[in-house]
Protein backbone atom coordinates (compact mmCIF):
# COMPACT_ATOMS: atom_id res chain seq x y z
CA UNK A 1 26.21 -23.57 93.65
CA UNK A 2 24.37 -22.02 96.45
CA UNK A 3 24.91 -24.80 99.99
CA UNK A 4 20.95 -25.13 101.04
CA UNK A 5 21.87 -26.31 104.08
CA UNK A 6 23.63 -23.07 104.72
CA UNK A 7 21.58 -20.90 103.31
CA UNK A 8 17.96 -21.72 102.38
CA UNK A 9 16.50 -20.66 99.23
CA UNK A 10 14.19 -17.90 99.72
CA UNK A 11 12.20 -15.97 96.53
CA UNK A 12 11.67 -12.37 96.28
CA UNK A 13 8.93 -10.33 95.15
CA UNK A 14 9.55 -7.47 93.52
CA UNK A 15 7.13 -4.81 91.82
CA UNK A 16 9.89 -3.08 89.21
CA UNK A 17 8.35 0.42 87.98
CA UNK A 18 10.07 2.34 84.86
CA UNK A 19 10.45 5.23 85.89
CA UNK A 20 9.02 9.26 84.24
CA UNK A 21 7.01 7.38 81.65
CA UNK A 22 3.22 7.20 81.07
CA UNK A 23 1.38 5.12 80.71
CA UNK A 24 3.01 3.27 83.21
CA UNK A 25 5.23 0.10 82.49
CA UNK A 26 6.00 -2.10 85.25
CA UNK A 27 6.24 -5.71 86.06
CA UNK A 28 6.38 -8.07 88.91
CA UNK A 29 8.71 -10.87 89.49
CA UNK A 30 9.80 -13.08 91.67
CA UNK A 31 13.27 -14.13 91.97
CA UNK A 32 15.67 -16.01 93.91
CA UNK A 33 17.49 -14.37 97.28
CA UNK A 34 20.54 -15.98 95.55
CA UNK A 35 20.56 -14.32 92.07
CA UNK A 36 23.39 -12.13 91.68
CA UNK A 37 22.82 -8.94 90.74
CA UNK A 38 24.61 -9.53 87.56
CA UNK A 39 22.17 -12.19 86.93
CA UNK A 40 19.52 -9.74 87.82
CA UNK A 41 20.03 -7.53 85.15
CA UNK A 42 20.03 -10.39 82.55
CA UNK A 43 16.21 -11.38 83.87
CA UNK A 44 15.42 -7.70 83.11
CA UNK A 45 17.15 -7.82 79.70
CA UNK A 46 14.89 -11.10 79.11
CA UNK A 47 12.11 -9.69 80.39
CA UNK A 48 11.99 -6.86 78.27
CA UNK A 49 13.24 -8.58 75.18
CA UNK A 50 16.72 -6.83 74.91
CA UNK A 51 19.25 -8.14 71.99
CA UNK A 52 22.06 -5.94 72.88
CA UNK A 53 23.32 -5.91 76.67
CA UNK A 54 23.94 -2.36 78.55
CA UNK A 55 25.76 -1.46 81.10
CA UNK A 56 23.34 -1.45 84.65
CA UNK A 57 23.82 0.45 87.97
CA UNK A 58 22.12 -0.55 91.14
CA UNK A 59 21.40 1.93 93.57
CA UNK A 60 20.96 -0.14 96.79
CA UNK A 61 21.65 0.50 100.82
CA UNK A 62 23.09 4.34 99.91
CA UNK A 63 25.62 1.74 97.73
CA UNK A 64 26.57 1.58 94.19
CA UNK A 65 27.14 -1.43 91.96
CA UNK A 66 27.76 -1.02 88.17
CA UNK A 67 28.19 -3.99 85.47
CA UNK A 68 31.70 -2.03 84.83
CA UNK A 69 33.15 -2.20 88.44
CA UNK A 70 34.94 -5.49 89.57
CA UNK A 71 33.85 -5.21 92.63
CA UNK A 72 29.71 -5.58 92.07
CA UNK A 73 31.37 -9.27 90.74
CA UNK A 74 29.44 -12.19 93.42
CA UNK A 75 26.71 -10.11 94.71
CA UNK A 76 24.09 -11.52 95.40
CA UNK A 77 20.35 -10.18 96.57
CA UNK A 78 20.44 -12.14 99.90
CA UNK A 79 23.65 -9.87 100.74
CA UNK A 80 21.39 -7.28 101.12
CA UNK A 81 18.89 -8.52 103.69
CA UNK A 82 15.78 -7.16 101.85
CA UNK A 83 13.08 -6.45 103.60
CA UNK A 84 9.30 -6.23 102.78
CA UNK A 85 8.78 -2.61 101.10
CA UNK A 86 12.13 -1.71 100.99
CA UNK A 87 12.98 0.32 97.14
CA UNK A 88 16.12 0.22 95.70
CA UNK A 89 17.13 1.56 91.85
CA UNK A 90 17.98 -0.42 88.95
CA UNK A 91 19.40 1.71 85.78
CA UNK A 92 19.74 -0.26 82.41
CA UNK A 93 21.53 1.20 79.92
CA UNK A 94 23.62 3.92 81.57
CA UNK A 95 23.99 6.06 77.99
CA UNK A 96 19.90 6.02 77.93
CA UNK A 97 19.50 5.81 81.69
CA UNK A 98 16.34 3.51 81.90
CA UNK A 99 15.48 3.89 85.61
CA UNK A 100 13.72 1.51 87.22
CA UNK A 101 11.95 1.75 91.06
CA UNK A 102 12.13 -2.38 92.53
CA UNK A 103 10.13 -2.34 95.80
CA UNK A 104 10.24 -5.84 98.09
CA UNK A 105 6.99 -6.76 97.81
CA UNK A 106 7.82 -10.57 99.99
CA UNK A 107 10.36 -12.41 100.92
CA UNK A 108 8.87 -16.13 100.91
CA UNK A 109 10.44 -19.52 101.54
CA UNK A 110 10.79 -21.63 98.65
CA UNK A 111 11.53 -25.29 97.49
CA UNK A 112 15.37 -25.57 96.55
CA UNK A 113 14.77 -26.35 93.57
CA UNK A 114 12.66 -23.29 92.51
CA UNK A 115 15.16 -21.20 91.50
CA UNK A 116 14.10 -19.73 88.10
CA UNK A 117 13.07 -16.46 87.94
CA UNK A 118 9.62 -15.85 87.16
CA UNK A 119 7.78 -12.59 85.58
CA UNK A 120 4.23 -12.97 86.96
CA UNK A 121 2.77 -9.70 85.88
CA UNK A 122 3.05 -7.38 83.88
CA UNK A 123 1.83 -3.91 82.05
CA UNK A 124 2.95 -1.75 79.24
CA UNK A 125 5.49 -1.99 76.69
CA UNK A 126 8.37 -1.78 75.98
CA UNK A 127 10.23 -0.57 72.46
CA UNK A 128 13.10 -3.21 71.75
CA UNK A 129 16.56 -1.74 72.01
């Protein structure tokens, strides 16, 4: 449970781009500084309407964290200190390599108990995996 008091809640913006593909297919959501990354890669396997759950690398900070490595385990998004139009990458499905550009759109204050995240745009599809 994330301590409020601590750490306020904050959301982030993020414009997520699939990479090499056209027509394009991206999608902008907004999500909470305290999503871990794990978690982050669930809202993306939600968002595109996944069954099956791949492997994921992010690409963040000249860093690497991978679903398979124990220590990406409790990262969170706020660890990071994001900053308005800062890009990091986002692979899902590292046999298939789905790369995916996330640019900080904002970083906005936000009601404690607004944590969900939320896909507030989006265009093009995507083929179930």
């Amino acid at each position: 449970m994330v301590d409020t008091m601590h750490n306020p809640v904050n959301r982030i913006l993020l414009r997520c781009v699939l990479k090499d593909v056209s027509p394009i297919m991206a999608r902008v959501i907004s999500v909470p500084d305290s999503l871990e990354i794990r978690d982050l890669h669930d809202v993306f396997l939600a968002m595109l309407d996944w069954d099956n759950d791949p492997d994921f690398i992010i690409r963040i900070h000249a860093q690497e964290y991978a679903s398979f490595r124990r220590s990406s385990r409790g990262i969170r998004l706020r660890d990071f200190q994001l900053r308005r139009q800062e890009k990091f990458l986002y692979i899902c499905d590292t046999l298939d390599m789905w790369e995916w550009e996330l640019r900080v759109l904002n970083v906005e204050e936000a009601a404690s108990d607004h944590t969900a995240p939320l896909c507030i745009k989006g265009r093009g599809l995507v083929a179930k995996n």
